[in-house]
Protein backbone atom coordinates (compact mmCIF):
# COMPACT_ATOMS: atom_id res chain seq x y z
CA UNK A 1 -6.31 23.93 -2.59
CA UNK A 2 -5.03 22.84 0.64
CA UNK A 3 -5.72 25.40 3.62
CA UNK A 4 -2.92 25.37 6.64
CA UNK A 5 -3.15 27.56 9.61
CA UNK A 6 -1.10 26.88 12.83
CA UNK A 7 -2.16 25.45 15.86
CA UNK A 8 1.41 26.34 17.83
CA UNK A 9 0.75 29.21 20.04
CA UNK A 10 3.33 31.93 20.22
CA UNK A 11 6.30 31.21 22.46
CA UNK A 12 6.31 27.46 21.98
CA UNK A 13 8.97 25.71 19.83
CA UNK A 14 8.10 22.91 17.08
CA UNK A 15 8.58 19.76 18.05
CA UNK A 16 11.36 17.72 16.23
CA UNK A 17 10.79 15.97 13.32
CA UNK A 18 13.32 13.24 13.61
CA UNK A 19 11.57 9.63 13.95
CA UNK A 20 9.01 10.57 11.45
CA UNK A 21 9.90 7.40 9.53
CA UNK A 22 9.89 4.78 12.19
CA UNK A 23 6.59 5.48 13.23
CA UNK A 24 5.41 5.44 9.51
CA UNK A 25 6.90 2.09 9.24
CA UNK A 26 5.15 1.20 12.04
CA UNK A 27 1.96 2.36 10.50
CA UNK A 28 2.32 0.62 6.80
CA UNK A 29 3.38 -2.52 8.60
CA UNK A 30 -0.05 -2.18 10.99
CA UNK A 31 -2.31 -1.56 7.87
CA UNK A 32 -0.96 -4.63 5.89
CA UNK A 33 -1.11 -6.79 9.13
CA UNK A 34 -4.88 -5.54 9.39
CA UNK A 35 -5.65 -7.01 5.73
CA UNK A 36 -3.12 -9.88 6.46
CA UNK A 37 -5.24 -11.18 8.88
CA UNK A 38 -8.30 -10.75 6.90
CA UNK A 39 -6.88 -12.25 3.75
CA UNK A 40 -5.51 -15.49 4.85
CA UNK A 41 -7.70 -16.54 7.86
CA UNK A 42 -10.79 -16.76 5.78
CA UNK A 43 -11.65 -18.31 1.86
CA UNK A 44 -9.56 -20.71 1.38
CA UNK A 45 -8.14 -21.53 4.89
CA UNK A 46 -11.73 -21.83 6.26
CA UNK A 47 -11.83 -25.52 5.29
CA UNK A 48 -8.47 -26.32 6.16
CA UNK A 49 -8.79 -24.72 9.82
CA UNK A 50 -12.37 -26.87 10.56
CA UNK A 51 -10.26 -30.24 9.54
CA UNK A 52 -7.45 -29.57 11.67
CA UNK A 53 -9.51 -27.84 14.67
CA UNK A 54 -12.73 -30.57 14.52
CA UNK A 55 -14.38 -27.47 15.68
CA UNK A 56 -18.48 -27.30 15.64
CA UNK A 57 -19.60 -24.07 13.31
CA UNK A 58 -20.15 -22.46 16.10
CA UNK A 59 -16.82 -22.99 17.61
CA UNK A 60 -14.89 -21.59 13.92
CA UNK A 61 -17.16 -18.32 14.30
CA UNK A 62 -15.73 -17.68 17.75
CA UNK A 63 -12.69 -18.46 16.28
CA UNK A 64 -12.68 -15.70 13.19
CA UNK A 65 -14.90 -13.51 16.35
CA UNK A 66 -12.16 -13.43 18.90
CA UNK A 67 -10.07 -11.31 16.49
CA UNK A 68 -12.72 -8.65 15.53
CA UNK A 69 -14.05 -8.50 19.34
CA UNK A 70 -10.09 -8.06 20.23
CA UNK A 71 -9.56 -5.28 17.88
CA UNK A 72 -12.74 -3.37 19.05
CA UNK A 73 -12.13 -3.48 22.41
CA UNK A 74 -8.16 -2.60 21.86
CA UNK A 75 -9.65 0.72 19.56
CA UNK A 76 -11.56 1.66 22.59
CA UNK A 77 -8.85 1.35 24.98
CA UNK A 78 -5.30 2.08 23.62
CA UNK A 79 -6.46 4.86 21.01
CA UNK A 80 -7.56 6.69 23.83
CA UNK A 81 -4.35 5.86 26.00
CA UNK A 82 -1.82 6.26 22.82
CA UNK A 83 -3.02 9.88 23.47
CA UNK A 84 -2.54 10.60 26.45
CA UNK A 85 0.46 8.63 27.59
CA UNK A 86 2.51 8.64 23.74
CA UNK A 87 1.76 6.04 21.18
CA UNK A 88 5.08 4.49 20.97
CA UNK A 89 4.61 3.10 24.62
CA UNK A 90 1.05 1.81 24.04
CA UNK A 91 2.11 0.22 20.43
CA UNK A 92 5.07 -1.66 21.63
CA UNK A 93 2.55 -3.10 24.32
CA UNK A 94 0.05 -4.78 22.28
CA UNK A 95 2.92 -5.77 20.17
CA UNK A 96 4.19 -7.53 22.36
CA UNK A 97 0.83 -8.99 23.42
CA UNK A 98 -0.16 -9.24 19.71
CA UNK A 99 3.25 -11.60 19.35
CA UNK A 100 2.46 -13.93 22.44
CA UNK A 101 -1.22 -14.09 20.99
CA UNK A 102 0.06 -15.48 17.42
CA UNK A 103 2.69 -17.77 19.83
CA UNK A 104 -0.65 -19.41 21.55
CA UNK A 105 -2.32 -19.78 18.20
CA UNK A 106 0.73 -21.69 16.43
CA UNK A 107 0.95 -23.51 19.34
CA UNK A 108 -2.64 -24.59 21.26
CA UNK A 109 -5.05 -26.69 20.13
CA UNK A 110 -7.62 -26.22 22.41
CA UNK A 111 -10.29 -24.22 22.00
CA UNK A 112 -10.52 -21.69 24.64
CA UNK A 113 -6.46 -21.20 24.52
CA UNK A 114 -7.28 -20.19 20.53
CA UNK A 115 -9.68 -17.75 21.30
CA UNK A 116 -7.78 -16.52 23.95
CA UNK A 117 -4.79 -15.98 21.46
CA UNK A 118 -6.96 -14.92 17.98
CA UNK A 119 -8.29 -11.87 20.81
CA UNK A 120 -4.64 -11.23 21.72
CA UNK A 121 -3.86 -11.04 17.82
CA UNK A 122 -6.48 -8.98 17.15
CA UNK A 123 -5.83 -6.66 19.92
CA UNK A 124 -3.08 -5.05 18.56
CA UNK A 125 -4.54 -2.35 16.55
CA UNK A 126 -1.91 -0.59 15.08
CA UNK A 127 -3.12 1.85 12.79
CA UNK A 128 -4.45 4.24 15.48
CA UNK A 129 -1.52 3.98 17.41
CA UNK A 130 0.75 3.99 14.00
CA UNK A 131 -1.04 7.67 13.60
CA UNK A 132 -0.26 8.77 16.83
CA UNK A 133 3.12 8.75 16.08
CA UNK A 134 3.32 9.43 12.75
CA UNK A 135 1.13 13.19 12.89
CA UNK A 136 2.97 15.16 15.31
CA UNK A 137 5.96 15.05 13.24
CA UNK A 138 4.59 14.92 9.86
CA UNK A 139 3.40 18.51 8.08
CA UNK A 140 0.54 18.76 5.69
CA UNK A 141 2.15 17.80 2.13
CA UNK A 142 3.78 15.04 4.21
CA UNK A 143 0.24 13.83 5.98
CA UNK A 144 -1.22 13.59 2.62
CA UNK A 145 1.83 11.44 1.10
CA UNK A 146 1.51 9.23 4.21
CA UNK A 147 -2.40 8.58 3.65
CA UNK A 148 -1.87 7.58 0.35
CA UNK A 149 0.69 5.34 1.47
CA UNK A 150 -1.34 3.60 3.58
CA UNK A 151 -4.37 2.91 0.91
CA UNK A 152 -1.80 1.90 -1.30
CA UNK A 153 -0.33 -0.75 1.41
CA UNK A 154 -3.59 -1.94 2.37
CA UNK A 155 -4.94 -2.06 -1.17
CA UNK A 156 -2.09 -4.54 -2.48
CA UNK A 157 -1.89 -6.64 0.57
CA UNK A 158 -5.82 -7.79 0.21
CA UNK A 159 -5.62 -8.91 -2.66
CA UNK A 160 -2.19 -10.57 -1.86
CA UNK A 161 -3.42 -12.30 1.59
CA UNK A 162 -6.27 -13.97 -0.45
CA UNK A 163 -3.53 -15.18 -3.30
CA UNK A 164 -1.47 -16.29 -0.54
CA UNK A 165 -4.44 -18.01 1.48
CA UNK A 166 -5.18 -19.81 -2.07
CA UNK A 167 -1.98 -20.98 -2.81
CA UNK A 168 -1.44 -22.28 1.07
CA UNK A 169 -4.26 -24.20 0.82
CA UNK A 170 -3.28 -25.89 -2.67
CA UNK A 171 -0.27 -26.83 -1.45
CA UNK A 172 -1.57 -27.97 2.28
CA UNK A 173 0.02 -26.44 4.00
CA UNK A 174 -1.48 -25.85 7.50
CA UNK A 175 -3.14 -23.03 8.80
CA UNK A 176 -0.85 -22.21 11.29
CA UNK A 177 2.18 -21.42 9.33
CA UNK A 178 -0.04 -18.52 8.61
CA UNK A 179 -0.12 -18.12 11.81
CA UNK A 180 3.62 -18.37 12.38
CA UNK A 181 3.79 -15.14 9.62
CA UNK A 182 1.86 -12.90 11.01
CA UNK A 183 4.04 -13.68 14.29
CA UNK A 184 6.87 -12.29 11.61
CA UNK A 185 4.79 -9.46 10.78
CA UNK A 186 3.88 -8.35 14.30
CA UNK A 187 7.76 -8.85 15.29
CA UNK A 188 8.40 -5.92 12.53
CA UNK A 189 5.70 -3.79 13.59
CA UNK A 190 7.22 -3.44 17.14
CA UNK A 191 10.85 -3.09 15.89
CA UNK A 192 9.70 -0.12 13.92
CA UNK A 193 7.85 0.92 17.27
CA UNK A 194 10.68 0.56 19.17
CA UNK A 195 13.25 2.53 16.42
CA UNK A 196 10.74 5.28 16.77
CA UNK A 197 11.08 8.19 19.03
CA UNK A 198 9.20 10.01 22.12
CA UNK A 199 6.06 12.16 20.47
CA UNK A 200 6.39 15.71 21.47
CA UNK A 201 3.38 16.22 24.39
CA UNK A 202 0.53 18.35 22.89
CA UNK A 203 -1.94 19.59 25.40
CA UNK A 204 -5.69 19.17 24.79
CA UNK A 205 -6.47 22.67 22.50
CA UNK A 206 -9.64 22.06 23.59
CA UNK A 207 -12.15 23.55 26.46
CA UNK A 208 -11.07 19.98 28.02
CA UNK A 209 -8.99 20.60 30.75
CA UNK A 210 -8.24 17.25 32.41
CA UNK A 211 -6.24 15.01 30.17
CA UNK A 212 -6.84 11.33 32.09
CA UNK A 213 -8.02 8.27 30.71
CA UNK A 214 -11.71 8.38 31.44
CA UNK A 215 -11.59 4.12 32.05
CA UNK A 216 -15.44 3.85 32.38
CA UNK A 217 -15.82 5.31 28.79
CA UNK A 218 -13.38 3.39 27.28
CA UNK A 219 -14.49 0.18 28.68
CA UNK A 220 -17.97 1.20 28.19
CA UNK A 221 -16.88 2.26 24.16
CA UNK A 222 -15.56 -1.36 24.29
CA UNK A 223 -18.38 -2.99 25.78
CA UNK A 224 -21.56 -1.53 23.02
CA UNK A 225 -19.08 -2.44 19.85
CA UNK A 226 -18.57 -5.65 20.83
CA UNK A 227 -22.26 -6.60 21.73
CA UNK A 228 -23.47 -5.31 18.35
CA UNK A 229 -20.82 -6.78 16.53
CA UNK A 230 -21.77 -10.57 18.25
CA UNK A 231 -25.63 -9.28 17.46
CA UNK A 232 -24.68 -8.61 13.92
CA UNK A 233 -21.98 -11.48 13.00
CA UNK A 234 -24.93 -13.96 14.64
CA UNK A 235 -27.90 -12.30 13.21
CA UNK A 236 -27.45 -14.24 9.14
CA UNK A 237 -26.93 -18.02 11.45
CA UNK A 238 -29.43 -17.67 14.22
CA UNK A 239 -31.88 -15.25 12.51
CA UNK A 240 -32.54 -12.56 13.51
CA UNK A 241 -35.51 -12.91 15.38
CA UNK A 242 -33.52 -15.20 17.45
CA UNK A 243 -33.50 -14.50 21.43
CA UNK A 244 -29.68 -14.76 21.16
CA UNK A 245 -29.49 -12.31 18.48
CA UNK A 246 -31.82 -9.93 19.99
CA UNK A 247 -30.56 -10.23 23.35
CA UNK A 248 -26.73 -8.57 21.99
CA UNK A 249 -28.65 -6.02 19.61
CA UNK A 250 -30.66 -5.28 23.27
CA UNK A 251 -27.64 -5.02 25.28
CA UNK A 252 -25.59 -2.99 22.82
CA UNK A 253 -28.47 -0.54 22.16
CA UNK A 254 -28.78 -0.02 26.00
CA UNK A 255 -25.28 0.12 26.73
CA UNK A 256 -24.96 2.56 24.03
CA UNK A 257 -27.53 4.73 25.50
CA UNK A 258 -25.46 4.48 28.68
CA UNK A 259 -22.76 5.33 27.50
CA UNK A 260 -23.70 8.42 25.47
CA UNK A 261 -24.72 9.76 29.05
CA UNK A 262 -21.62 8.87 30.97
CA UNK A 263 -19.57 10.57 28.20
CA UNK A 264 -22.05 13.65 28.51
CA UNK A 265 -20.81 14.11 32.30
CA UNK A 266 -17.39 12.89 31.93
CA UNK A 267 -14.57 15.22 32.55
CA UNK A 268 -12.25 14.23 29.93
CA UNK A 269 -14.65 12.12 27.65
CA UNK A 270 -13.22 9.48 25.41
CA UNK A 271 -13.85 11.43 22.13
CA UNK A 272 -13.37 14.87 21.78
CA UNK A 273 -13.61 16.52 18.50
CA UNK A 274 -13.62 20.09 19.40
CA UNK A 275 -11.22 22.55 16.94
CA UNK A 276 -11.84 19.87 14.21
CA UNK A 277 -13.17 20.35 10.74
CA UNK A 278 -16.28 18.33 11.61
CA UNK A 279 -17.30 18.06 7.74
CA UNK A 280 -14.07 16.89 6.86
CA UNK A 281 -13.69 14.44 9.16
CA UNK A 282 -17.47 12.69 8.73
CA UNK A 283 -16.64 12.88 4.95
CA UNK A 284 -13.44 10.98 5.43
CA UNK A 285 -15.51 8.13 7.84
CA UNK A 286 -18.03 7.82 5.14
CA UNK A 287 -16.02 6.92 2.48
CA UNK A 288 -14.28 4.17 5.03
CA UNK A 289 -17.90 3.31 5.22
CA UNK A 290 -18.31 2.84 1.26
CA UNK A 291 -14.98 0.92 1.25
CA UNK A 292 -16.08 -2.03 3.75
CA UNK A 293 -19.28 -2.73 1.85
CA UNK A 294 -17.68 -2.05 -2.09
CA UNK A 295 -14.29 -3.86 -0.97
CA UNK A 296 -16.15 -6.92 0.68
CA UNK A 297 -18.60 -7.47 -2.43
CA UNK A 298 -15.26 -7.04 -4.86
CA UNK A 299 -12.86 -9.10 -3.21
CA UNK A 300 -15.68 -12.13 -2.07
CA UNK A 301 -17.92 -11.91 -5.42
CA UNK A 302 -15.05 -11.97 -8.62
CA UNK A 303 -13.55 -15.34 -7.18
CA UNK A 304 -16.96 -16.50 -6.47
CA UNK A 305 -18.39 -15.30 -10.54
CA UNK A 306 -14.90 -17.21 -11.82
CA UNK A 307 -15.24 -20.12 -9.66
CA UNK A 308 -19.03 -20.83 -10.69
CA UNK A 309 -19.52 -23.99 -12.78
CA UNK A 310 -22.49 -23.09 -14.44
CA UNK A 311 -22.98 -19.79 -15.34
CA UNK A 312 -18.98 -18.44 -14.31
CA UNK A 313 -16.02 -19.64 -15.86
CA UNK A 314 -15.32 -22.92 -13.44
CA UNK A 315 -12.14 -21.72 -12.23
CA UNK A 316 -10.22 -23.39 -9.46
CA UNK A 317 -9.45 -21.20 -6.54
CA UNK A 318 -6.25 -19.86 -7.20
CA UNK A 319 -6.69 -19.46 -10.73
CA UNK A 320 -9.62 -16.88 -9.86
CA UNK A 321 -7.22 -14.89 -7.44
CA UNK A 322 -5.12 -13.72 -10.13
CA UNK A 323 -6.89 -11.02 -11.55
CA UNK A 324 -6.94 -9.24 -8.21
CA UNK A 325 -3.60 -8.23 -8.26
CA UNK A 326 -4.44 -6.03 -10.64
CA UNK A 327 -5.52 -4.18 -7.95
CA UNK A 328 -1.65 -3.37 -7.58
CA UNK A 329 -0.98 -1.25 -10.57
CA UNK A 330 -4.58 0.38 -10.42
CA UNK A 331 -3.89 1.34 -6.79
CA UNK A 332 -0.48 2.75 -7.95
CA UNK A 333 -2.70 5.07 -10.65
CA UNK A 334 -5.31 6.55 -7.92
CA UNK A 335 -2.29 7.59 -5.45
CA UNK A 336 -0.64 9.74 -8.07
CA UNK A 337 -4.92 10.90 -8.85
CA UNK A 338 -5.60 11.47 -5.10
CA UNK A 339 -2.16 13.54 -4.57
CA UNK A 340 -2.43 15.73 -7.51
CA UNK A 341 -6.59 16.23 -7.43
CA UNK A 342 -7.74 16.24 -4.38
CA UNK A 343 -5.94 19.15 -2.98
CA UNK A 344 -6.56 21.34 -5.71
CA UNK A 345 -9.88 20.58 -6.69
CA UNK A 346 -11.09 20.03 -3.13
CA UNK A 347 -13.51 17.08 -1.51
CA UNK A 348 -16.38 18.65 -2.56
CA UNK A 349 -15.63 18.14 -5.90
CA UNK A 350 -13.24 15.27 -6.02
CA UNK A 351 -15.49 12.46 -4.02
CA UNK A 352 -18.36 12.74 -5.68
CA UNK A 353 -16.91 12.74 -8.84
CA UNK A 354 -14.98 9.68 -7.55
CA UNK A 355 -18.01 7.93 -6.48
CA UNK A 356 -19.58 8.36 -10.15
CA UNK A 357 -16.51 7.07 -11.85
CA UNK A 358 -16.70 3.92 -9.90
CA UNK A 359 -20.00 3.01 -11.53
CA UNK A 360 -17.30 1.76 -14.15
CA UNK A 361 -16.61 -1.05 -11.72
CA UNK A 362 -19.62 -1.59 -9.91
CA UNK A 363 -21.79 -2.06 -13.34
CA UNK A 364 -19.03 -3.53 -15.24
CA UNK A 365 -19.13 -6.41 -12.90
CA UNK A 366 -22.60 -6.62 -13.08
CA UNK A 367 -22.99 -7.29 -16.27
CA UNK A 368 -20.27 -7.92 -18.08
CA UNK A 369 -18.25 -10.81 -16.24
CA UNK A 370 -18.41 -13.51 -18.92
CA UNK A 371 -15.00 -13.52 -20.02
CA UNK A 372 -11.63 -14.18 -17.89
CA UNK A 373 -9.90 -10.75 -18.93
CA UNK A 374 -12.55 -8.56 -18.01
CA UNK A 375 -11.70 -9.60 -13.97
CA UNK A 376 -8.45 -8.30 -14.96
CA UNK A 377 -9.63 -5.05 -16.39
CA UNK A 378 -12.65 -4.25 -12.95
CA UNK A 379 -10.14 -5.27 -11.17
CA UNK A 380 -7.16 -2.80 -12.36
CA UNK A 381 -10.46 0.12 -12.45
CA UNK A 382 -11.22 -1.00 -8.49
CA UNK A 383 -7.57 0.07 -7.80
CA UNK A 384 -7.56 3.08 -9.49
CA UNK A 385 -11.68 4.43 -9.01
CA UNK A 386 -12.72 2.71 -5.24
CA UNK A 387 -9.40 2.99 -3.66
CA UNK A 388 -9.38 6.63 -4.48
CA UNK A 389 -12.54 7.03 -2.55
CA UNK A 390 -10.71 5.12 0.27
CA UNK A 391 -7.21 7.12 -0.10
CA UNK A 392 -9.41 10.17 0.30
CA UNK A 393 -11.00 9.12 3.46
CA UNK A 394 -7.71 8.81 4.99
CA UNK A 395 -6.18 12.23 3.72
CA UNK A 396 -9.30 13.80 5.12
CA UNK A 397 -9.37 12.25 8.50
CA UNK A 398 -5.81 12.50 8.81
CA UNK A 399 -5.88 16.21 8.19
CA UNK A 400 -8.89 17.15 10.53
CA UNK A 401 -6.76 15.66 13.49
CA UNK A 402 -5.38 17.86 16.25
CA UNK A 403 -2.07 17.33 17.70
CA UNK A 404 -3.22 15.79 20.36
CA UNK A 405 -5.95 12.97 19.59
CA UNK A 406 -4.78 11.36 16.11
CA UNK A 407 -5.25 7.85 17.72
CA UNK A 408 -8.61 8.37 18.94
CA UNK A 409 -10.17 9.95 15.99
CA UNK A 410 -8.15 7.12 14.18
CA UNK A 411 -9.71 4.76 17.00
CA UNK A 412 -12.99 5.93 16.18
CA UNK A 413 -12.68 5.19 12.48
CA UNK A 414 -11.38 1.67 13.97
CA UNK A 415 -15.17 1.26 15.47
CA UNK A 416 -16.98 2.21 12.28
CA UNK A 417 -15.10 0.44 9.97
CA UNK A 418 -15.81 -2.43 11.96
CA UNK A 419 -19.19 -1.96 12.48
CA UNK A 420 -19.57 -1.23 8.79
CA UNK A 421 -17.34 -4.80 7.80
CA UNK A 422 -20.22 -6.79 10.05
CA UNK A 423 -23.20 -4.94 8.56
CA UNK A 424 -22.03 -5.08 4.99
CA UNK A 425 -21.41 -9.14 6.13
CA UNK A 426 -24.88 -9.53 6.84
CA UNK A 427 -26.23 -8.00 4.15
CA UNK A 428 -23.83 -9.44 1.68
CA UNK A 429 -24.56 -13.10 2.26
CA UNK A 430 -27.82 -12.72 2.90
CA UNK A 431 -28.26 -11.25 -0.62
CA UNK A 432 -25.92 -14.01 -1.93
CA UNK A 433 -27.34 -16.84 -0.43
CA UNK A 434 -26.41 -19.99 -2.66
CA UNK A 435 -29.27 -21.93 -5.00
CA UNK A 436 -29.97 -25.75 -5.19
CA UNK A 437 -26.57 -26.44 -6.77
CA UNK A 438 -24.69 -24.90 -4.13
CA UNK A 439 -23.78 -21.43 -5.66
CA UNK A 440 -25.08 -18.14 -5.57
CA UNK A 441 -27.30 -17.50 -9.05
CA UNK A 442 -26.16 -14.71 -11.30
CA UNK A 443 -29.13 -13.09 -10.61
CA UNK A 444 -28.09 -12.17 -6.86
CA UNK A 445 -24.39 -11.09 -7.99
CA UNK A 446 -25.86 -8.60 -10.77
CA UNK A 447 -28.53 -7.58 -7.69
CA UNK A 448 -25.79 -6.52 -5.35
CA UNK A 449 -23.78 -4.94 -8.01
CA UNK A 450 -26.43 -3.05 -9.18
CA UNK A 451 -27.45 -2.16 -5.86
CA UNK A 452 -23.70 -1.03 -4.93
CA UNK A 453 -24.25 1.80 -8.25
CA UNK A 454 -27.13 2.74 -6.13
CA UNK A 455 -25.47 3.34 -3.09
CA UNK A 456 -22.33 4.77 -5.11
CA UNK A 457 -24.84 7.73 -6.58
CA UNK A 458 -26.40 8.34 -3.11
CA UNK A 459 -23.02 9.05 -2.01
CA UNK A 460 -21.91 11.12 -4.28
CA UNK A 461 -24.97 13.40 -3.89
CA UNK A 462 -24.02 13.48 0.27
CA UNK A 463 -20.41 14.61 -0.35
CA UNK A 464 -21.71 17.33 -2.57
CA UNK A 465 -23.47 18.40 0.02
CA UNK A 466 -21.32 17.64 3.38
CA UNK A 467 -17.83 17.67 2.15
CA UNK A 468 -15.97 21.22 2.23
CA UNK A 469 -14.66 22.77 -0.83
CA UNK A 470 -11.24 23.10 0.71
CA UNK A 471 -8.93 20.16 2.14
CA UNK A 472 -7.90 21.61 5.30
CA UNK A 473 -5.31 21.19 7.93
CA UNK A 474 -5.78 23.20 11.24
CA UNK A 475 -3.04 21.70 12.97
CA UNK A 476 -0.67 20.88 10.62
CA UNK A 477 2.66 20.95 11.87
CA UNK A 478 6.20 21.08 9.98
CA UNK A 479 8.48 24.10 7.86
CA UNK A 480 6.38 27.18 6.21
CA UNK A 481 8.09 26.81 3.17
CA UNK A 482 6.64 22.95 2.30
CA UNK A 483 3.35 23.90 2.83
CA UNK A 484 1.21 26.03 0.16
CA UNK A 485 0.03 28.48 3.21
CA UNK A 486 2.69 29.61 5.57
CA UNK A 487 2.50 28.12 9.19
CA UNK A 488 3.54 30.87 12.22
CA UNK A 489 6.68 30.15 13.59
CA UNK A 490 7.60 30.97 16.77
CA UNK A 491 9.97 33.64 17.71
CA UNK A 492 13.49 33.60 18.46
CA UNK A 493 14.28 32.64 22.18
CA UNK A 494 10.76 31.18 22.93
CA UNK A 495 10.80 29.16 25.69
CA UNK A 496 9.64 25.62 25.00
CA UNK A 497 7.08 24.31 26.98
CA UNK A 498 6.76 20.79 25.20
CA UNK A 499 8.37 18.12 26.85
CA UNK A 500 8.87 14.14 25.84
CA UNK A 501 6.39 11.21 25.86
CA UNK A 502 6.71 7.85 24.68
């Protein structure tokens, strides 16, 4: 069951609710821009963006680069500042710099002015920020709903951005009326910012006193990600016994090192997860962890199996999208399992049972991918098994927040999910590699599938140990009488001592 206990001293006032659905537009619109981007500037685009471009290989992995480097510096920086000086301000600001970023891309053709706009795209981060305004209002019951929104958003759109990037590219259309709809997208995002309202101020309820941005750590933050990310995305082209390789795995290590020390002596370091359910919130950033390297092997290996000529069924590309959005309905089965389940039965008891259901998906692809319908079916199971392991990873986070960080424990998720997307990369294609005839052998698919079970059951043996038996939220604010434990309220005539932010 669901544990609440209030984090309001006596003698302040709740903060108003009102607003509470702008900023979770703002948040649904973030997470399907995040898989947006994914989705339809790789696959099937890929081929189209190297004709039009004439860029060298090199040049095309800057390209897809920029973007990831943009959103790991932008998690460093603005989840920190969202914080501190209210999300709504920070959002609307790398909206607007998100929006002049797809403007350049739709409109350069020069190389440095795309990278310069694919880092401005990918610098809006939104789902930190989208957070930040969304859990000060919301109260527990409502924090859960909104989690399992989001899976559900990003679920449907990833398989939707890779239908989308398949049916763009049979029809020729070029890449940068992609381009010019994400511009649409990111427009949206900062209306919703901009209908939202000024976040209630929430002091640090920590033994940290000074609440300023500590810029040194944030740039530093910044700085280690995006050297081992360059290390990592370089490490399957160069090798990676390459002095280029090892030179960014080098200088992220050391700057790492650094930068563990300067947070050490910082007075208001950029991460602070004091008063936090520490269980809960490493269970919830594990199973993002599961999600990058499950959700890259689904979503890149079934079109790959269909497409295959000689052992696969020879599909054309668009034809073996379709399946996928079976992810839809599957995804609306696992929020309806996560809401009811999870609460009741607790993490402890819930994830790894979760993890040993999805063997169903992770073997069934394995070995039985012979026949066009049984996509349909592991791919309806994915929605309704793996996303639940990735709706849970939200509700947990989400609940283990204080009042005043949700960004930056949301930014921190940022960095390991993208850390996680690059190392499940590397290992993915190297595993994958493609024989004589230009496609990966069956072999190597039923390898990493079977080697994904593996990982699935290791998992679920960690959560039985690390996650708590209890979904808990410290902090939760909103009425006593929506929430299954009673939250204090404070007495008549307090004083209030919150004040506005935006």
């Amino acid at each position: 069951m669901v544990t609440t206990a209030s984090s309001i001293p006596s003698g302040r006032f709740m903060p108003k609710r009102g607003g509470l659905w702008a900023g979770v537009g703002a948040l649904l619109t973030a997470a399907a821009i995040a898989d947006i981007l994914t989705g339809l500037m790789y696959g099937p685009l890929v081929t189209t963006i190297m004709a039009d471009t004439s860029f060298t290989p090199a040049e095309i992995g800057w390209f897809f680069n920029a973007a990831t480097i943009g959103g790991a510096v932008s998690v460093a920086l603005t989840s920190r500042m969202g914080d501190i000086y209210g999300s709504r301000k920070v959002l609307i600001a790398v909206s607007i710099l998100a929006l002049l970023g797809s403007a350049v891309a739709g409109l350069m053709s020069d190389f440095w002015p795309l990278i310069v706009g694919r880092f401005l795209t990918g610098f809006s981060a939104g789902i930190p920020l989208g957070w930040g305004l969304v859990r000060p209002r919301a109260d527990a019951t409502q924090t859960q709903r909104i989690s399992v929104w989001l899976t559900t958003v990003a679920a449907i759109f990833t398989p939707v951005a890779i239908l989308l990037a398949g049916v763009s590219a049979a029809a020729g259309l070029s890449w940068r009326s992609v381009t010019w709809f994400i511009f649409g997208l990111f427009a949206m995002q900062l209306l919703f910012a901009l209908a939202s309202r000024h976040a209630p101020l929430q002091p640090r309820t920590t033994t940290v006193t000074t609440n300023t941005l500590d810029w040194a750590g944030a740039i530093g933050l910044g700085l280690w990600v995006t050297a081992l990310l360059l290390g990592i995305s370089a490490g399957p082209e160069n090798g990676w016994t390459s002095p280029l390789v090892l030179a960014y795995l080098a200088a992220g290590a050391a700057l790492f090192v650094a930068w563990i020390f300067q947070q050490r002596r910082a007075a208001s370091p950029v991460m602070s997860f004091e008063n936090m359910d520490l269980r809960q919130t490493i269970g919830g950033y594990l199973c993002i962890v599961i999600l990058s390297f499950l959700g890259l092997s689904f979503f890149l290996g079934l079109p790959n199996m269909m497409q295959n000529p000689s052992w696969g069924l020879g599909l054309d590309p668009l034809a073996s999208t379709w399946p996928l959005l079976m992810v839809f309905p599957g995804t609306l089965v696992s929020g309806q399992l996560v809401k009811s389940l999870l609460p009741r039965i607790g993490p402890k008891v819930f994830l790894p049972l979760a993890s040993i259901s999805s063997l169903i998906v992770t073997l069934g692809v394995a070995f039985a991918h012979d026949s066009y319908w049984l996509f349909f079916l592991w791919s309806f199971f994915y929605g309704v098994l793996v996303i639940a392991i990735y709706a849970s990873g939200y509700m947990l986070v989400a609940a283990s927040t204080r009042q005043d960080n949700p960004s930056t424990v949301f930014g921190v998720q940022g960095v390991i999910q993208y850390l996680s997307i690059a190392i499940a990369t590397a290992i993915v294609f190297n595993v994958i590699a493609p024989g004589p005839d230009g496609f990966t052998p069956e072999s190597s698919w039923t390898g990493l599938f079977v080697g994904l079970s593996i990982l699935l059951v290791v998992m679920a043996g960690v959560w039985w140990f690390l996650a708590p038996r209890k979904l808990t939220d410290r902090h939760a604010i909103g009425a006593s009488d929506s929430l299954s434990g009673a939250l204090e309220i404070p007495p008549a005539g307090a004083v209030p001592s919150a004040v506005g932010k935006g």
